[in-house]
PDB file of N, CA and C in Angstrom:
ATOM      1  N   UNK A   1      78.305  96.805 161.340  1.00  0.00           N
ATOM      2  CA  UNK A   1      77.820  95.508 160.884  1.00  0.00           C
ATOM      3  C   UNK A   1      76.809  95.689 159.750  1.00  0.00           C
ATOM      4  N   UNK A   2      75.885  96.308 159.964  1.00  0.00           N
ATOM      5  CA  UNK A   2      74.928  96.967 159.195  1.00  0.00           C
ATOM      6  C   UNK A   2      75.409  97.351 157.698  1.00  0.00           C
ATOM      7  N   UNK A   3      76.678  98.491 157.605  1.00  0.00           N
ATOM      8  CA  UNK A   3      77.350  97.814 156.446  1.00  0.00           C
ATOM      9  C   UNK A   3      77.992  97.373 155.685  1.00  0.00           C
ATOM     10  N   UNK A   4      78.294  96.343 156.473  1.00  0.00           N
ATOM     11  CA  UNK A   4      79.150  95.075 155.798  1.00  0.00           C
ATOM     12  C   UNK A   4      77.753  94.492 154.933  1.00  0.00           C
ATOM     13  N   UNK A   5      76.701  93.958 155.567  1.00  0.00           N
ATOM     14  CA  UNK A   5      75.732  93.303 154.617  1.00  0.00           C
ATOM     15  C   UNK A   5      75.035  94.008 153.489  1.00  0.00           C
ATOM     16  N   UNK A   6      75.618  95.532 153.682  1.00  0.00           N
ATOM     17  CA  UNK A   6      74.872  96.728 152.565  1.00  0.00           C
ATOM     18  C   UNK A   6      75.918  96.447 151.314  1.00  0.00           C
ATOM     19  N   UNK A   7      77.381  96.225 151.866  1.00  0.00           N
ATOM     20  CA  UNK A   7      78.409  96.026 151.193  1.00  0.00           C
ATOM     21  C   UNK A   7      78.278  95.182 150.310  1.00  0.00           C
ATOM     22  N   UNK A   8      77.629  93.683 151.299  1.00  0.00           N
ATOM     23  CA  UNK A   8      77.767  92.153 151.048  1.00  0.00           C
ATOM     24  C   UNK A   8      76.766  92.355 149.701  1.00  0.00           C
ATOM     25  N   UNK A   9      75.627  92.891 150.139  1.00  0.00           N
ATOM     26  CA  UNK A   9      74.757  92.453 148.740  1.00  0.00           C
ATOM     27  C   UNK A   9      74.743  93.671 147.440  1.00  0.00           C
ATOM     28  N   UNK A  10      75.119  94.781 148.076  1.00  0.00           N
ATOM     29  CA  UNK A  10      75.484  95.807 146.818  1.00  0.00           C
ATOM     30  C   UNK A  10      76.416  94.532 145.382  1.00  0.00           C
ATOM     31  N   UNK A  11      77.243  94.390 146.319  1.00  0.00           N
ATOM     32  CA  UNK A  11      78.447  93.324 145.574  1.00  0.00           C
ATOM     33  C   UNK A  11      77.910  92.485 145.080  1.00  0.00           C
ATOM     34  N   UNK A  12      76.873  91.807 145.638  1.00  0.00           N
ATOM     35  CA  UNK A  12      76.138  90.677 144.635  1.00  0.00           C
ATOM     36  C   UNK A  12      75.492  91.000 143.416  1.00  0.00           C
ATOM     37  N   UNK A  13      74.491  91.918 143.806  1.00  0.00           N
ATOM     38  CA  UNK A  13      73.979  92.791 142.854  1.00  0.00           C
ATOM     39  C   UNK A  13      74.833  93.211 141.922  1.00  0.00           C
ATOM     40  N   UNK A  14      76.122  93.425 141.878  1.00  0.00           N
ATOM     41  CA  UNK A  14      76.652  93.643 140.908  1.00  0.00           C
ATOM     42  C   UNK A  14      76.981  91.926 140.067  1.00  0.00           C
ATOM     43  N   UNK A  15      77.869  91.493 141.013  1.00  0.00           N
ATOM     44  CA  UNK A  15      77.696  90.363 140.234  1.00  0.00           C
ATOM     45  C   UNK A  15      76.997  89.464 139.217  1.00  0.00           C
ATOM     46  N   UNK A  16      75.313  89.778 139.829  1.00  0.00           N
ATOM     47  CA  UNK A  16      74.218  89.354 139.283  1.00  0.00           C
ATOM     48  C   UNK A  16      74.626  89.793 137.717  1.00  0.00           C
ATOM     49  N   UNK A  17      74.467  90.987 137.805  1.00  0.00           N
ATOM     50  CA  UNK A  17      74.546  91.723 136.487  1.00  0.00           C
ATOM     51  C   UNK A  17      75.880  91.370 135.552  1.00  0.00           C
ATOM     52  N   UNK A  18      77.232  91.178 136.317  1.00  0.00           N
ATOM     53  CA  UNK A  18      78.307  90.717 135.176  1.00  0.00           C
ATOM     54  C   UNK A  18      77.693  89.583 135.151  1.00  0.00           C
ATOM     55  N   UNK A  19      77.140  88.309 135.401  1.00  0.00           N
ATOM     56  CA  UNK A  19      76.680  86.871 134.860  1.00  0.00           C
ATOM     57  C   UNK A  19      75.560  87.183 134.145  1.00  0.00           C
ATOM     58  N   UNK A  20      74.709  87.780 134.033  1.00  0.00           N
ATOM     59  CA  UNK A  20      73.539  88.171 133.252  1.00  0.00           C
ATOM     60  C   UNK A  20      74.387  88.725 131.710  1.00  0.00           C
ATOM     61  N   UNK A  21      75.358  89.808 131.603  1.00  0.00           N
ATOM     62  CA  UNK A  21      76.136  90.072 131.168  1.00  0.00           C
ATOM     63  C   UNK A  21      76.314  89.404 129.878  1.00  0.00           C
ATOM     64  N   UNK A  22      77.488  88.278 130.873  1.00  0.00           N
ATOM     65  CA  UNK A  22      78.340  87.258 130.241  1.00  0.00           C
ATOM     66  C   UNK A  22      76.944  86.266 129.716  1.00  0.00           C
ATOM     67  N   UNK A  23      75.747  86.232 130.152  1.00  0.00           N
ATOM     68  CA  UNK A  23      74.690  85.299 129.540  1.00  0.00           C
ATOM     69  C   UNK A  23      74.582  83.894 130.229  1.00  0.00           C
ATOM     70  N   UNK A  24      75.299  83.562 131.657  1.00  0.00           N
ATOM     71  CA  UNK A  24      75.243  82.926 132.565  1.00  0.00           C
ATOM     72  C   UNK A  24      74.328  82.836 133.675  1.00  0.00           C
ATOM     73  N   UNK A  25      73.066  82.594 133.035  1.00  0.00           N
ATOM     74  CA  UNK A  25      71.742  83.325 134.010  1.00  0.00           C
ATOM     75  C   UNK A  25      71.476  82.024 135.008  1.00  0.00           C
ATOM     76  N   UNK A  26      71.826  80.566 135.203  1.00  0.00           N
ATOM     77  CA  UNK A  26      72.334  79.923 135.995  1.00  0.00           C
ATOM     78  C   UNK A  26      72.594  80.553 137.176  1.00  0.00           C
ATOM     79  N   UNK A  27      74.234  81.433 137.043  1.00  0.00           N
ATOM     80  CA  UNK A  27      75.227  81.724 138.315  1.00  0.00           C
ATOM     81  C   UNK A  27      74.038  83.016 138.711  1.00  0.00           C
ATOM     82  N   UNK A  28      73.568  83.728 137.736  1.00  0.00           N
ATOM     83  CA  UNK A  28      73.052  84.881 138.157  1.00  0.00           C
ATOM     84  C   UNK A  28      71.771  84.449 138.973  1.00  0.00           C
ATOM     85  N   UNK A  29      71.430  83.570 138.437  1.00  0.00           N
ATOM     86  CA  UNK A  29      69.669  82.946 139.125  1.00  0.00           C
ATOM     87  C   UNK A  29      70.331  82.643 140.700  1.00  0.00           C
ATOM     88  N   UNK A  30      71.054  82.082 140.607  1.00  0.00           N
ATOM     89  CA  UNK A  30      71.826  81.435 142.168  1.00  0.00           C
ATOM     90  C   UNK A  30      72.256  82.771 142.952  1.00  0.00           C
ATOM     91  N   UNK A  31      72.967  83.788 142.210  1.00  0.00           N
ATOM     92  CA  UNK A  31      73.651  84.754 142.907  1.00  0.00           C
ATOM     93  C   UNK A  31      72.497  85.812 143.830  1.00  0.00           C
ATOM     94  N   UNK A  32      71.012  86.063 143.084  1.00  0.00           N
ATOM     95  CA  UNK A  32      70.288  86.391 143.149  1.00  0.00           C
ATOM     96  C   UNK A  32      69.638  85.777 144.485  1.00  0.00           C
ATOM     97  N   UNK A  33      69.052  84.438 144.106  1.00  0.00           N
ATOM     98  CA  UNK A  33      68.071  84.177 145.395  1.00  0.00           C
ATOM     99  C   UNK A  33      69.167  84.167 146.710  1.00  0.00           C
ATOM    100  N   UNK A  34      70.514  84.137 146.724  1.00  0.00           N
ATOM    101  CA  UNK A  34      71.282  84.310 147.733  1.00  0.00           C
ATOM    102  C   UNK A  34      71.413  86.101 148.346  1.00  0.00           C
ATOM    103  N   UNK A  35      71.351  87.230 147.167  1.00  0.00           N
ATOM    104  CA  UNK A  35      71.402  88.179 147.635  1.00  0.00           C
ATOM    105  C   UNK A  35      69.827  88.443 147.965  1.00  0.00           C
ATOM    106  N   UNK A  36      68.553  87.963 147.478  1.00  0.00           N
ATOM    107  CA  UNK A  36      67.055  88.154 148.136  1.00  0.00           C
ATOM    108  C   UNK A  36      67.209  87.562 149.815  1.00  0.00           C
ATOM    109  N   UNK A  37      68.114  86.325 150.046  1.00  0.00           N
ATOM    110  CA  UNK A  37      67.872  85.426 151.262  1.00  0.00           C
ATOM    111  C   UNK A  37      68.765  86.287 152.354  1.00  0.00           C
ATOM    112  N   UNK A  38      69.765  86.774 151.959  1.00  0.00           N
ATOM    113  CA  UNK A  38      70.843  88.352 152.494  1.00  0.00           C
ATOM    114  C   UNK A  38      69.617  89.097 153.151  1.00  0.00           C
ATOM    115  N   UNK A  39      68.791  89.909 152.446  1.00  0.00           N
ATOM    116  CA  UNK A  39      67.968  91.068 152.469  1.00  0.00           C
ATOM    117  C   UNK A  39      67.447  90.466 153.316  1.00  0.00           C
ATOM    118  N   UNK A  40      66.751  89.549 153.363  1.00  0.00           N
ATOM    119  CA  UNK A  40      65.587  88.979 154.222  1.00  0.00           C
ATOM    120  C   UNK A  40      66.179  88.899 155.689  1.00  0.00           C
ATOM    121  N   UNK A  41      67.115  87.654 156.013  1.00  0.00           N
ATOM    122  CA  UNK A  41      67.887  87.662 157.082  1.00  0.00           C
ATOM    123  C   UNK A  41      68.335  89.340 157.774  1.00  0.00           C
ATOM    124  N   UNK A  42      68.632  89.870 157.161  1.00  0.00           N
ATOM    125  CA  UNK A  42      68.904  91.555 157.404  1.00  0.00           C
ATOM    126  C   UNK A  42      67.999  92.604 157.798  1.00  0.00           C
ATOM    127  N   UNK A  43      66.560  92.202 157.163  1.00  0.00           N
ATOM    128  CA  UNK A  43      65.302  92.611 157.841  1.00  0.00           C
ATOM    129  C   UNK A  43      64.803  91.934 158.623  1.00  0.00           C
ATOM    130  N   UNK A  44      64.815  90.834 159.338  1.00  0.00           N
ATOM    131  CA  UNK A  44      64.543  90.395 160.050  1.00  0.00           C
ATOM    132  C   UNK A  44      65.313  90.219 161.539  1.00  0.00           C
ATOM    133  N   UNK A  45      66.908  90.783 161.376  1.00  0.00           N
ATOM    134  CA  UNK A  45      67.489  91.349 162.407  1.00  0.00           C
ATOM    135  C   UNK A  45      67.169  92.470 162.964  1.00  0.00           C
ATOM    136  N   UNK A  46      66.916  93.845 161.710  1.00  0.00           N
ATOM    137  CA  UNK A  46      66.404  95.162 161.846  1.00  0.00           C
ATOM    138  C   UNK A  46      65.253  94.954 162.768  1.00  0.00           C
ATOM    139  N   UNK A  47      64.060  93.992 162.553  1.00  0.00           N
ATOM    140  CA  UNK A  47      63.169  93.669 163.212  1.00  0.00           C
ATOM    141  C   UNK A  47      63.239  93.378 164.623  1.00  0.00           C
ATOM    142  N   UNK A  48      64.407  92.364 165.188  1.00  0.00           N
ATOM    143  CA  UNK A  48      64.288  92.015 166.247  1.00  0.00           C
ATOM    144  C   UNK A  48      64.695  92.810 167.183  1.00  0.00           C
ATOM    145  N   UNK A  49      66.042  94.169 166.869  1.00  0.00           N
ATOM    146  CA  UNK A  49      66.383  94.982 167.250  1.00  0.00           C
ATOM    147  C   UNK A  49      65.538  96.120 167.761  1.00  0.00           C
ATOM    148  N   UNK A  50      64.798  96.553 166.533  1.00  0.00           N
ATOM    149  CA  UNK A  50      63.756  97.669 166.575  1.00  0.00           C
ATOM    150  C   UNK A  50      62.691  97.214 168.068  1.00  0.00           C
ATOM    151  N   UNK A  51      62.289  95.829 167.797  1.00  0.00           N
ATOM    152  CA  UNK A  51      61.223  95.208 169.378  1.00  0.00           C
ATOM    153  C   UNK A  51      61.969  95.154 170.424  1.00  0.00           C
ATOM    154  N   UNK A  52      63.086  95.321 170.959  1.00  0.00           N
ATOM    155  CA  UNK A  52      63.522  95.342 172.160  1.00  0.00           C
ATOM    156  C   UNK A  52      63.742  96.329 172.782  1.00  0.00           C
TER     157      UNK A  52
END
């Protein structure tokens, strides 16, 4: 499971960069706070796991 979401946002991260690219900093601004909100949700599982 762990990485599928390493997968999920590697992939965004790339994305980010072809829309930055192409000069579409819109899709990239969007693609972005979705792969930051990824990370977060993902450390905060790591978290709940690690306390039990």
């Amino acid at each position: 499971m762990k990485q599928d979401s390493s997968d999920r946002i590697k992939s965004l991260d790339r994305e980010v960069k072809r829309y930055e690219a192409k000069g579409d900093d819109v899709v990239a601004r969007c693609l972005r706070h979705f792969s930051e909100q990824l990370r977060r949700i993902e450390r905060k599982r790591g978290d709940k796991h690690e306390s039990k």
